[in-house]
Protein backbone atom coordinates (compact mmCIF):
# COMPACT_ATOMS: atom_id res chain seq x y z
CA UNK A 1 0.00 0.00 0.00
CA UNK A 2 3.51 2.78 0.83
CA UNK A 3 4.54 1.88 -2.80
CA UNK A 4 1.40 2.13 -4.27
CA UNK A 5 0.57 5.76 -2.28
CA UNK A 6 4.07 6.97 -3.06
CA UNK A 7 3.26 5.99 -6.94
CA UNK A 8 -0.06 7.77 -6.46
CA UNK A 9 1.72 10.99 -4.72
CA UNK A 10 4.05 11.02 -7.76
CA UNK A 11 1.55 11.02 -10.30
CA UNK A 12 -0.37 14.09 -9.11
CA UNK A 13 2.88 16.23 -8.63
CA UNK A 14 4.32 15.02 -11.83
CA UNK A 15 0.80 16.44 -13.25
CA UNK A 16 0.62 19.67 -11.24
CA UNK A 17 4.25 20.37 -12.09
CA UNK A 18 3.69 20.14 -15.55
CA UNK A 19 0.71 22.49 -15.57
CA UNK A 20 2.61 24.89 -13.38
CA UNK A 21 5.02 24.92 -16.18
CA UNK A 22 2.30 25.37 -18.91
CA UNK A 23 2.75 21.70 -19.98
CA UNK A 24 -0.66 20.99 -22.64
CA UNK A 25 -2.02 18.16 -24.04
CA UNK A 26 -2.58 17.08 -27.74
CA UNK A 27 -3.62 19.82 -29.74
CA UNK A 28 -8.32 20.13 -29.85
CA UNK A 29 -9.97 21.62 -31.71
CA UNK A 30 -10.73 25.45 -31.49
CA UNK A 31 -13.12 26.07 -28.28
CA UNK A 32 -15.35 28.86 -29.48
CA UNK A 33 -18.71 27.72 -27.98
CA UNK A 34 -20.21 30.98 -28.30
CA UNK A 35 -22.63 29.12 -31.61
CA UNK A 36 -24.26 26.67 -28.40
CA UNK A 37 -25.06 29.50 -26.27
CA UNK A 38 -25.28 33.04 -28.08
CA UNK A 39 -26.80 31.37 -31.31
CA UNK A 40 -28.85 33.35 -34.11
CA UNK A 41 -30.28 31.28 -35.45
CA UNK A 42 -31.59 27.22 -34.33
CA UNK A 43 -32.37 24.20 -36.31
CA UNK A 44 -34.46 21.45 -34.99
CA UNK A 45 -33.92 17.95 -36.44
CA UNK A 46 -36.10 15.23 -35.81
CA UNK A 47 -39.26 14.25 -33.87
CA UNK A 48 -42.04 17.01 -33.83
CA UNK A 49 -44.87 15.26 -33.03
CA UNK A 50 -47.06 17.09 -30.42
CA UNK A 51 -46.26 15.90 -26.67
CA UNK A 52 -44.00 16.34 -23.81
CA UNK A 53 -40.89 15.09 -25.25
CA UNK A 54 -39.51 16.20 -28.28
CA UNK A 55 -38.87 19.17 -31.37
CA UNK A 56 -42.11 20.30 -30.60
CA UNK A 57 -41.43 20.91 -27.05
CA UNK A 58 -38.45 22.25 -27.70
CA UNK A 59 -39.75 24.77 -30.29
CA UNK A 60 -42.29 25.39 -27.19
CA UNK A 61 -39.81 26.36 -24.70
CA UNK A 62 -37.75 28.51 -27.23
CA UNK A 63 -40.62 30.65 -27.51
CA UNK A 64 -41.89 30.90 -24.38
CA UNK A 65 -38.45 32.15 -22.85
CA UNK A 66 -38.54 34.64 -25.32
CA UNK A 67 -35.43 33.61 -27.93
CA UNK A 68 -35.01 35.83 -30.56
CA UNK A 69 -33.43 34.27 -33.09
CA UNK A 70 -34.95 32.50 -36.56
CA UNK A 71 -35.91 29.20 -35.40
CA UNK A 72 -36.08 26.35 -37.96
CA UNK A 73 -37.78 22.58 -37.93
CA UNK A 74 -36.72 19.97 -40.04
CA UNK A 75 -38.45 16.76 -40.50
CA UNK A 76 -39.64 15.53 -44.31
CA UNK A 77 -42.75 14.29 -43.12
CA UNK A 78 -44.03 17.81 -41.82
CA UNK A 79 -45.19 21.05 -43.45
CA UNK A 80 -45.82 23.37 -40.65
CA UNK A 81 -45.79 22.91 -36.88
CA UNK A 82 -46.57 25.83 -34.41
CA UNK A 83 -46.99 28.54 -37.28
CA UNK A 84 -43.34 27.53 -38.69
CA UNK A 85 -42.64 26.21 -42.02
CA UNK A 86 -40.62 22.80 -41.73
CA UNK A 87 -37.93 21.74 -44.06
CA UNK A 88 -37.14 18.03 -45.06
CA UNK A 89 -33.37 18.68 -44.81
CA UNK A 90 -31.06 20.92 -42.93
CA UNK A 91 -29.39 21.64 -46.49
CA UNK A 92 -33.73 23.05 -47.24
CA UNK A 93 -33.09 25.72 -45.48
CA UNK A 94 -32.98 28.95 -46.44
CA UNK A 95 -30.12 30.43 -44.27
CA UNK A 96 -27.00 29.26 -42.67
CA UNK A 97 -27.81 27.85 -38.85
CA UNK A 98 -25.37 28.50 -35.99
CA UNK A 99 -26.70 25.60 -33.72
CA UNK A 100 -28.76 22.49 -34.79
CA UNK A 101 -30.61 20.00 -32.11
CA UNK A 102 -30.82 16.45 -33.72
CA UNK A 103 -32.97 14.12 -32.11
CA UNK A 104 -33.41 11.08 -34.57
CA UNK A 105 -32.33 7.59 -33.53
CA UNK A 106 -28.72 6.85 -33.48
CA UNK A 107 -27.73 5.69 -36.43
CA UNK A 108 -29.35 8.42 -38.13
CA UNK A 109 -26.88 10.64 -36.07
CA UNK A 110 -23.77 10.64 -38.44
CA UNK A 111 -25.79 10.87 -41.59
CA UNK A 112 -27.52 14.26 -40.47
CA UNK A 113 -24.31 15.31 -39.30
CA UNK A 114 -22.41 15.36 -42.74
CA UNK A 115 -25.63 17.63 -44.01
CA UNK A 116 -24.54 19.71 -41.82
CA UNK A 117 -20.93 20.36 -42.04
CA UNK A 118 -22.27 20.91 -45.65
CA UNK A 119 -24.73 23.55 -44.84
CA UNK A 120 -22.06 25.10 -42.89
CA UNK A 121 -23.34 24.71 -39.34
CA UNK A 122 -20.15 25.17 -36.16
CA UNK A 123 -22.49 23.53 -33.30
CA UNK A 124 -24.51 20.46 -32.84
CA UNK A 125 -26.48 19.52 -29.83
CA UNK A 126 -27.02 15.62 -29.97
CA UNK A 127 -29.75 14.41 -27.66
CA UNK A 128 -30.29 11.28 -29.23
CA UNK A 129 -29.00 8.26 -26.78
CA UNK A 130 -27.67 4.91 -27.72
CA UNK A 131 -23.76 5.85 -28.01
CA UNK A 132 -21.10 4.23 -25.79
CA UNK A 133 -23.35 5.26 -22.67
CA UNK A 134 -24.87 1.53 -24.13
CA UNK A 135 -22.75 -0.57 -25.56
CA UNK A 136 -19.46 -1.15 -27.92
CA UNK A 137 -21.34 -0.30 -30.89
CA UNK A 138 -22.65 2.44 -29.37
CA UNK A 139 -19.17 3.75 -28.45
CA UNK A 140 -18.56 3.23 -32.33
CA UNK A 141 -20.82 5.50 -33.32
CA UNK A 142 -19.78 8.06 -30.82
CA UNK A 143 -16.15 7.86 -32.38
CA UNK A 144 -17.80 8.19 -35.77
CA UNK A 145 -19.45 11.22 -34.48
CA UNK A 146 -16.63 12.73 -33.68
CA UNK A 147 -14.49 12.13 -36.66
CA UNK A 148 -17.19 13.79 -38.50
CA UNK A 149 -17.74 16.92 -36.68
CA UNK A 150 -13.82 17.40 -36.74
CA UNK A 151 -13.54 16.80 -40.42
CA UNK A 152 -16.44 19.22 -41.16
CA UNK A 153 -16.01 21.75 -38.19
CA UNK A 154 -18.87 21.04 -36.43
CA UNK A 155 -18.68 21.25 -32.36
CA UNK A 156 -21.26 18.46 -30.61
CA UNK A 157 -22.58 18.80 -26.99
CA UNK A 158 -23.61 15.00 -25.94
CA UNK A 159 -24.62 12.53 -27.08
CA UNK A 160 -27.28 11.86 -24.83
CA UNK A 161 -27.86 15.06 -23.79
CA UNK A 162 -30.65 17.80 -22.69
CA UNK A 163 -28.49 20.81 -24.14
CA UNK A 164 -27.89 24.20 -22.89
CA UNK A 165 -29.94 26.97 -21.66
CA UNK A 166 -28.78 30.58 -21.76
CA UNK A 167 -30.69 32.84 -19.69
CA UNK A 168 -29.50 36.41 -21.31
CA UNK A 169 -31.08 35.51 -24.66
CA UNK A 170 -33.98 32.65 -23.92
CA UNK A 171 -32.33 30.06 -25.46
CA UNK A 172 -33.57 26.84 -23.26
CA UNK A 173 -33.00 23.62 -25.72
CA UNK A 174 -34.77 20.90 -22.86
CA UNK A 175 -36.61 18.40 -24.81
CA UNK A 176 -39.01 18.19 -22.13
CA UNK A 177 -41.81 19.29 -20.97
CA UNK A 178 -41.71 21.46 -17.41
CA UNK A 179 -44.41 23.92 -16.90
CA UNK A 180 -42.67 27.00 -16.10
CA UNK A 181 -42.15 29.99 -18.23
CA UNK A 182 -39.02 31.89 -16.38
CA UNK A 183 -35.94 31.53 -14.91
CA UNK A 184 -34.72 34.17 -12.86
CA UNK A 185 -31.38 35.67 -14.62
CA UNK A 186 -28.32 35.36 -12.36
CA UNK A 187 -23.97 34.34 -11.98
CA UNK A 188 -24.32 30.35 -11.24
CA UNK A 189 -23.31 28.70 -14.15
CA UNK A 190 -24.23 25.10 -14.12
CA UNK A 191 -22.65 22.28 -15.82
CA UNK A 192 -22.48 18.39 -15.53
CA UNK A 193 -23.28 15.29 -17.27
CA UNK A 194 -26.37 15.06 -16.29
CA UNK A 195 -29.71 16.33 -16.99
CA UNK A 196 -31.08 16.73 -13.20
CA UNK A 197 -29.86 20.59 -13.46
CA UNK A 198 -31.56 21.31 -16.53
CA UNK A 199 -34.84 23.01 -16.01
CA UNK A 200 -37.06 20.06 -16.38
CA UNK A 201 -35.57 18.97 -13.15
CA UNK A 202 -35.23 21.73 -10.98
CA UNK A 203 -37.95 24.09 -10.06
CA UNK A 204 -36.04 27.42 -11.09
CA UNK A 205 -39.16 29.95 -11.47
CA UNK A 206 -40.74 29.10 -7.71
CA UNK A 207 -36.88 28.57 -6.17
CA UNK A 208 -35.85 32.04 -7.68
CA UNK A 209 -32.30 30.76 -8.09
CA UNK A 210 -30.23 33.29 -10.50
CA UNK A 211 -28.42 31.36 -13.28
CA UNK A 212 -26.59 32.49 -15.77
CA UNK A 213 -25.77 29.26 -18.02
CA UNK A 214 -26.69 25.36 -17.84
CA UNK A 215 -24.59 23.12 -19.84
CA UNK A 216 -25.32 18.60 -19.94
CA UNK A 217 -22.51 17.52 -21.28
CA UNK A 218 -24.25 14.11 -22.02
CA UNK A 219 -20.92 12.11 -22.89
CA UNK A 220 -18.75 14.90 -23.95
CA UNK A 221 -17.54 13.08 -27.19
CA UNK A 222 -16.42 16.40 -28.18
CA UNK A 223 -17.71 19.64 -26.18
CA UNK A 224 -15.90 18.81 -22.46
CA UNK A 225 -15.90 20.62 -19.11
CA UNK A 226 -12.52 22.26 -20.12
CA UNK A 227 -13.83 23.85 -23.25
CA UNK A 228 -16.53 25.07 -20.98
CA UNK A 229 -14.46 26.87 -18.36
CA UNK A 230 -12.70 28.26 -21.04
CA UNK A 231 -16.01 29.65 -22.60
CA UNK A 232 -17.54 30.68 -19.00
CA UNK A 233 -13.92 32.41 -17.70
CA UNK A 234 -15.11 35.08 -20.18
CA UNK A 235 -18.30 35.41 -19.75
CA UNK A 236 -19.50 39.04 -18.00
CA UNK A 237 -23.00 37.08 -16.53
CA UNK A 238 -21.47 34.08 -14.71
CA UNK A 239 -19.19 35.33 -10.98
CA UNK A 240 -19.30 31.29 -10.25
CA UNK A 241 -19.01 28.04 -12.16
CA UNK A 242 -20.52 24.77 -10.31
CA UNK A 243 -19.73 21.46 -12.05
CA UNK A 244 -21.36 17.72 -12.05
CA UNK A 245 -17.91 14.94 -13.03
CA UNK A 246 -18.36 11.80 -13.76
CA UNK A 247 -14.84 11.84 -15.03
CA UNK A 248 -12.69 14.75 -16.76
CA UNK A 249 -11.67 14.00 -20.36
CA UNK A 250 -8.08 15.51 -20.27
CA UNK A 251 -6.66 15.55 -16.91
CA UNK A 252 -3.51 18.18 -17.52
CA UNK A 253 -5.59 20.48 -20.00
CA UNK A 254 -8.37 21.03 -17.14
CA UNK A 255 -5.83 21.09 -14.70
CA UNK A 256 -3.75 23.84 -16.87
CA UNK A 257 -6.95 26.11 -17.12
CA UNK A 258 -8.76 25.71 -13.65
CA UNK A 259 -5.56 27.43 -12.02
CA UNK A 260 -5.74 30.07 -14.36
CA UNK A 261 -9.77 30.93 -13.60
CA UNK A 262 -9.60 30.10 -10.21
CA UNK A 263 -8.00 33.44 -10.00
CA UNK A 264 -10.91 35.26 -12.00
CA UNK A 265 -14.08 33.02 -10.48
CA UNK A 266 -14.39 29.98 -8.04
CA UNK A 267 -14.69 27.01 -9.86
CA UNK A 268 -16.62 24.43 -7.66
CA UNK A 269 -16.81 20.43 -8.63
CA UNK A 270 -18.72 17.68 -7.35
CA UNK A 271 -16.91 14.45 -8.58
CA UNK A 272 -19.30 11.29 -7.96
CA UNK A 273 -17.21 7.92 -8.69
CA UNK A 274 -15.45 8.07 -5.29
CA UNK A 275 -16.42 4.40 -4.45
CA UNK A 276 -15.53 2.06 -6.54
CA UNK A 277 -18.73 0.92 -7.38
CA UNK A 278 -19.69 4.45 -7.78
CA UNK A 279 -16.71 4.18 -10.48
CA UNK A 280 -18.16 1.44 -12.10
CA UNK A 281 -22.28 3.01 -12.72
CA UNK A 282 -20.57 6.38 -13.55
CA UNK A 283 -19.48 4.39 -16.53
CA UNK A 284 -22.42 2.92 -17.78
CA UNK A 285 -24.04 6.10 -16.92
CA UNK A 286 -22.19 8.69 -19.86
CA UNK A 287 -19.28 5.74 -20.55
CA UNK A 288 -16.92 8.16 -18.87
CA UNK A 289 -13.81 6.49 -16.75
CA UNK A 290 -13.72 7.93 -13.50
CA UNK A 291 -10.54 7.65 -12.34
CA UNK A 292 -8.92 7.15 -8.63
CA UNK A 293 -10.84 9.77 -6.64
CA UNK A 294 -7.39 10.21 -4.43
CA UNK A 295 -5.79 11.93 -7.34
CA UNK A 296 -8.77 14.11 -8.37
CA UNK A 297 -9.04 15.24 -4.54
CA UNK A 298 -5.57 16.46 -4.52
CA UNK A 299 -5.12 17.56 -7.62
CA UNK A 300 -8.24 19.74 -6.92
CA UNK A 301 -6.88 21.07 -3.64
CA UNK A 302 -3.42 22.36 -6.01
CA UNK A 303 -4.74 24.23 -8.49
CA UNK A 304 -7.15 26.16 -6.10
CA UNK A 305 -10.50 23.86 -7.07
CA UNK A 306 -13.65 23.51 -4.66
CA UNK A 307 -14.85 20.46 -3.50
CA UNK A 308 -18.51 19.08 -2.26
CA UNK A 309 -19.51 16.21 -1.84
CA UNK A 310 -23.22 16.09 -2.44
CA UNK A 311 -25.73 17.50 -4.75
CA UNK A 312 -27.43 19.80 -2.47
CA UNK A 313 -24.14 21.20 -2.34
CA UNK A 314 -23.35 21.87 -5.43
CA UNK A 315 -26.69 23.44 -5.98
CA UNK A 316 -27.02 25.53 -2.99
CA UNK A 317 -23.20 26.83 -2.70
CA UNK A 318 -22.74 28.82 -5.31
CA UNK A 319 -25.11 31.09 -4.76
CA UNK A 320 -22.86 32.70 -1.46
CA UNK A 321 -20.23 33.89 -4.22
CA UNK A 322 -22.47 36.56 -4.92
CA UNK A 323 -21.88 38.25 -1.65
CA UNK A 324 -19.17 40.54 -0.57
CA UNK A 325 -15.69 38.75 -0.50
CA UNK A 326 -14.80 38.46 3.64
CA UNK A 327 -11.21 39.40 4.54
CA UNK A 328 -11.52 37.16 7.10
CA UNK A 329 -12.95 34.08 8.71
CA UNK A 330 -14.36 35.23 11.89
CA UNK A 331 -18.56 33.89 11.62
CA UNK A 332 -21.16 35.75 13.76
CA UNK A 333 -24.10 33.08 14.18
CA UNK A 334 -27.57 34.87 14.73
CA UNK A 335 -30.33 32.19 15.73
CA UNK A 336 -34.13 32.29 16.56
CA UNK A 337 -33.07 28.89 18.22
CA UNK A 338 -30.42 27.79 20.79
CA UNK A 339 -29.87 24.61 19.16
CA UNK A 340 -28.94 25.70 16.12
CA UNK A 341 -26.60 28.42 17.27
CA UNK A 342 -24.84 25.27 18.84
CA UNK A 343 -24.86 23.22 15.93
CA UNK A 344 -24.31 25.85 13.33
CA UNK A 345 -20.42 26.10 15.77
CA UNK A 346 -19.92 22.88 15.00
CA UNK A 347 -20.23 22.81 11.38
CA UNK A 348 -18.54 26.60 11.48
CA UNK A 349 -14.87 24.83 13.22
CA UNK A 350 -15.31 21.95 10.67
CA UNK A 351 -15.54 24.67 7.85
CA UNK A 352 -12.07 26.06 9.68
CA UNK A 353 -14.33 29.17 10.67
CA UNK A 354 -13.59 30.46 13.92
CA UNK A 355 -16.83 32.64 16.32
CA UNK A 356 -16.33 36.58 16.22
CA UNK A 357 -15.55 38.00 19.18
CA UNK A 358 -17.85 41.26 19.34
CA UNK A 359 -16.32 44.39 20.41
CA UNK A 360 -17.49 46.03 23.75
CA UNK A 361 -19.16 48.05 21.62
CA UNK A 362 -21.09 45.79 20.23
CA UNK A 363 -21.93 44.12 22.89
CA UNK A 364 -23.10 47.15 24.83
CA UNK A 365 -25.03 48.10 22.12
CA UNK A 366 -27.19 44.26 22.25
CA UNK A 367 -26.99 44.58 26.11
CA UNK A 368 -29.10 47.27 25.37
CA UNK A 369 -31.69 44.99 23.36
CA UNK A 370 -31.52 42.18 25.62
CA UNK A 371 -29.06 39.82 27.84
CA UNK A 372 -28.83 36.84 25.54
CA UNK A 373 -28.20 38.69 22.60
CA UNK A 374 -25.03 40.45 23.63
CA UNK A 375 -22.94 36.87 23.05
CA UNK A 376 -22.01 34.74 19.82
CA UNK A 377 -24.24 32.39 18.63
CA UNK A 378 -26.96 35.59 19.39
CA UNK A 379 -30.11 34.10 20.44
CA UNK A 380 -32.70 36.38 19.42
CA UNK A 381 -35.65 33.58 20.82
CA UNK A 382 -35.40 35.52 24.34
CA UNK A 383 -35.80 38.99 22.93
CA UNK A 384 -38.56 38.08 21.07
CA UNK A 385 -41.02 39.15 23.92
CA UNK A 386 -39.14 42.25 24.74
CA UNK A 387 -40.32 44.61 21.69
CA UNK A 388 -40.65 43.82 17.97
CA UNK A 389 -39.06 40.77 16.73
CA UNK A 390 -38.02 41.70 13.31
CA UNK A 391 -36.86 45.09 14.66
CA UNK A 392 -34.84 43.11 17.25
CA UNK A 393 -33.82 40.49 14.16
CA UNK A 394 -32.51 44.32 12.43
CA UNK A 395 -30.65 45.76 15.03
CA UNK A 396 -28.75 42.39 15.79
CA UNK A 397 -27.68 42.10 12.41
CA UNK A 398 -27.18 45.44 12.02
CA UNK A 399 -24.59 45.45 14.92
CA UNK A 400 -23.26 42.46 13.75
CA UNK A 401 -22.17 43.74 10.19
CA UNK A 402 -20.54 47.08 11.61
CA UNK A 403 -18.58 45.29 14.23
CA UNK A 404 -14.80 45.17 13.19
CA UNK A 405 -14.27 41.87 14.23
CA UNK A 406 -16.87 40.13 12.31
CA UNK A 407 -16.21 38.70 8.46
CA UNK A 408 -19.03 36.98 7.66
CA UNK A 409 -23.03 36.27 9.25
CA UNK A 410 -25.15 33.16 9.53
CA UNK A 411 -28.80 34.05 10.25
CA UNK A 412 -31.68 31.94 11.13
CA UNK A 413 -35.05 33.15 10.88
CA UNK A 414 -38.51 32.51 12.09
CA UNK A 415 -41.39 33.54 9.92
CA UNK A 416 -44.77 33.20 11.66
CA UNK A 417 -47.88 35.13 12.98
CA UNK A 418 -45.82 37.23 15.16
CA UNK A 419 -43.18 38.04 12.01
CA UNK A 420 -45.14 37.24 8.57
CA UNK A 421 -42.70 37.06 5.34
CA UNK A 422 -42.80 40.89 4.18
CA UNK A 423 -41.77 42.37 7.42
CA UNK A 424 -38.72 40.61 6.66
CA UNK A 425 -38.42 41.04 3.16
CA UNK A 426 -38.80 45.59 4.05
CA UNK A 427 -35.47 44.76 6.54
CA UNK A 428 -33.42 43.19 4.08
CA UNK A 429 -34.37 45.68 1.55
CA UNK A 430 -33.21 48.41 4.02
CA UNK A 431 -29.99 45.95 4.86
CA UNK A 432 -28.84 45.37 1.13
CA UNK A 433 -27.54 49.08 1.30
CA UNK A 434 -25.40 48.16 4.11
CA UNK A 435 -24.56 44.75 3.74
CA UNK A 436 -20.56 44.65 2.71
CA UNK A 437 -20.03 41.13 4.44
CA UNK A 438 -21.35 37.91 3.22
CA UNK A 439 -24.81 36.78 4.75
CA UNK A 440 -26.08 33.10 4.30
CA UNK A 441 -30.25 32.40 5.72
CA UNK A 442 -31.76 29.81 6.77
CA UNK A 443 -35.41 30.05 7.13
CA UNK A 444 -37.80 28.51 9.00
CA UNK A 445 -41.33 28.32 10.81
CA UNK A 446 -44.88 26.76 11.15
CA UNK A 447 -46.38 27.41 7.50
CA UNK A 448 -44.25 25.89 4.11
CA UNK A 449 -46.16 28.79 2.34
CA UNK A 450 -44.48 31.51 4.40
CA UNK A 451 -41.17 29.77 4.53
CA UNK A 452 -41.66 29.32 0.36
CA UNK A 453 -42.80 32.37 -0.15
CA UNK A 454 -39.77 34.41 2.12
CA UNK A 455 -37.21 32.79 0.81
CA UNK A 456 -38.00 33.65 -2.96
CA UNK A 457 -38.29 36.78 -2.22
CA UNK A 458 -34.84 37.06 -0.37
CA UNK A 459 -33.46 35.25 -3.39
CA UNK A 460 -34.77 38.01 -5.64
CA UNK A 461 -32.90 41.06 -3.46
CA UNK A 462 -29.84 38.70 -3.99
CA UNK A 463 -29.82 37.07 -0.38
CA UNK A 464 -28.83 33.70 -0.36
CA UNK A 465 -31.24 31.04 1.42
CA UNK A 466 -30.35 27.39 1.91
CA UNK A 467 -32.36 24.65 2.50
CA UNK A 468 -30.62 23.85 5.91
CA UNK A 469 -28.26 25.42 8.68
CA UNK A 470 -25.63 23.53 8.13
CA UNK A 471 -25.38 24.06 4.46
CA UNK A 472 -25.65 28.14 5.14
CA UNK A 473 -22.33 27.69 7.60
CA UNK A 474 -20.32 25.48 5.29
CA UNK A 475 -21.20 28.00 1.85
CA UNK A 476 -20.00 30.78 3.98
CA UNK A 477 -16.87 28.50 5.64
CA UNK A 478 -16.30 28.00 1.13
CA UNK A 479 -16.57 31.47 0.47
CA UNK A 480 -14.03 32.05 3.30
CA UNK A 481 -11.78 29.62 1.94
CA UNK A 482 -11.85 30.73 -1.42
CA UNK A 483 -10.85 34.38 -0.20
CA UNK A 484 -8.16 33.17 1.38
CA UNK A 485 -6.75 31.25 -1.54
CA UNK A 486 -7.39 34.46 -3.82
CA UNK A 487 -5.10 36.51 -1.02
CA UNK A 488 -8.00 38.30 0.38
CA UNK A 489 -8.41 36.78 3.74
């Protein structure tokens, strides 16, 4: 097992060292994947029969987000569908197409492709399955794919894929039906191989979660998640990029560029396949090899990469990286409850935070308020009979974010008869003036509706609300962490 680690150890210096001295791989193909997201015009090819899978639905969702571009069908058993004229071949149409979405049955796949390196199209979203995600034929087909495409300069996204959406121009290319007509514009930019962050997953319109891109890679036979943070590094809507592995295509190239826009925007990663059965279904899954999660973790950990380790994570993170850097990582812990003032310390020493100490200042100033509120974790749950609770709830915080000694704020909140949602949505109006320290909320009380209903409307003034406690204190103990890397902290 020493040999073997020491092998191990070697391997993911050797690799750092050879990004550190701008070591690349084997020459790819240009990455200009502006045609997949900032496309002017879209070709659908393939199924258009009315349902909730489909062209159709795609065409659907196009136009309900509002994209402005020329959109085109193509199928040669259709004349018109939703008011558009359909063409029996992408080489019908009467103007070159940036970005085609093919969803005919595999073999079909390379076929379709050719007509469109000849119609001059740069980017191909393939959402048709049945590649190497299935079997050695499959994989085949994928490599036939991909000779293609480079031969005719065509970039693919998937197989196997849901596409992209784009939420500056409308461009949502989900095959699927999800019954929602918005999604509120943000900086997360999410990208994985897999389709559970597209929008026929997640609830974006009631969570009010601000995204700026979504990207399933599907099995990245050609589009990977290092052409994508080289495409997102420059993009003015995205602060943060959050990213589903499976496996990572080029290990030195991703490597190379994470370290360089680490130091422009966070870059967080889950990587699933850390078991070795885990390994094993993540290959069946997108036919991606996973690797030995050992090397990914510390590879990671050189070149300045985030790690989580579950879903919720990834999801829910991200969103604190649109709050004031901290320059430090001292947490002040505001609680309607004792209990989780006690656990939210636990998980704020794990996350290498450390409790403020509040000035006498400060704590005069609480004193003032009430007894148990002059101390950190502040328990407001005491105070609440001494005056107005969401007034109390201000002046705490308040105190908190003008004490010297404080970097960052947790804050739990109780929404109820005696403090309904839009008293608190008025004080964090008033705070987002003052705010210049990272706040992370967790929300709770006795009606889902209220709880629901506060926490999207926090989201909207660009407050971050998690799900959980816990999760608050460990996106702010990230956010911490990632200042201190950058040489802010």
């Amino acid at each position: 097992m020493t040999i073997l680690l020491k092998i191990w150890s070697g391997w993911v210096n050797n690799m750092v060292s050879a990004v550190e001295k701008g070591g690349e791989a084997e020459a790819e193909p240009e990455s200009d994947l502006s045609y997949f997201f900032e496309p002017r015009s879209v070709a659908i090819i393939g199924a258009l029969r009315e349902g909730w899978f489909g062209g159709y639905v795609i065409i659907k969702n196009l136009r309900l987000f509002g994209f402005p571009g020329e959109i085109y069908p193509v199928n040669p058993r259709y004349d018109k569908v939703l008011g558009l004229d359909v063409y029996a071949s992408i080489k019908d149409v009467p103007a070159t197409v940036d970005l085609v979405i093919i969803i005919t049955p595999a073999a079909t796949v390379p076929g379709i492709l050719e007509e469109c390196g000849d119609a001059s199209v740069r980017a191909a979203i393939v959402v048709s399955d049945g590649f190497a995600e299935r079997s050695e034929e499959g994989a085949k087909l994928q490599e036939e794919l991909v000779g293609i495409g480079r031969r005719e300069g065509v970039r693919i996204l998937g197989p196997n894929t849901v596409g992209v959406t784009n939420t500056a121009n409308g461009l949502v290319t989900t095959p699927y039906e999800f019954g929602y007509s918005s999604i509120r514009r943000g900086y997360v930019a999410l990208a994985g191989q897999t389709g559970i962050i597209a929008p026929q997953a997640v609830p974006y319109e009631d969570l009010q979660y601000g995204v700026s891109k979504i990207c399933d890679f599907g099995n990245k036979c050609d589009v990977d998640e290092t052409d994508l943070l080289e495409y997102l590094a420059e993009d003015a809507e995205t602060k943060v990029i959050a990213m589903y592995l499976e496996g990572i295509k080029d290990g030195r190239r991703f490597l190379a560029t994470a370290k360089r826009v680490v130091k422009r925007k966070p870059v967080i990663v889950l990587k699933s396949g850390r078991s070795e059965e885990g390994a094993r279904v993540a290959s069946s899954h997108t036919g991606t090899l996973a690797g030995d999660d050992r090397i990914y973790e510390a590879a990671f950990r050189q070149v300045g990469v985030l790690r989580v380790r579950n879903f919720r994570e990834l999801f829910e993170i991200p969103k604190i990286f649109g709050q004031p850097r901290p320059k430090g990582n001292r947490i002040a812990i505001i609680t309607m409850t004792g209990g989780a003032g006690v656990m939210s310390t636990d998980v704020a020493y794990e996350c290498s935070l450390e409790l403020a100490r509040f000035s006498e200042k400060t704590i005069g100033e609480l004193e003032k308020i009430f007894p148990s509120l002059a101390k950190n974790p502040s328990d407001v749950g005491p105070a609440m009979f001494a005056g107005d609770l969401v007034q109390i709830y201000k002046k705490t915080i308040e105190a908190a974010l003008e004490d010297e000694n404080v970097d960052c704020v947790s804050v739990v909140l109780w929404t109820g008869e005696a403090a309904p949602p839009q008293l608190y949505v008025e004080l964090f109006n008033e705070l987002k003036e003052k705010a210049s320290k990272p706040i992370a909320i967790w929300i709770y009380g006795t009606k889902v509706t209220a709880v629901h209903e506060l926490s999207r409307e926090l989201e909207k003034l660009d407050f971050p609300v998690f799900l959980d406690f816990e999760t608050a204190v460990r996106a702010l103990g990230m956010l911490c962490e990632y200042s201190r890397l950058q040489g802010d902290a």
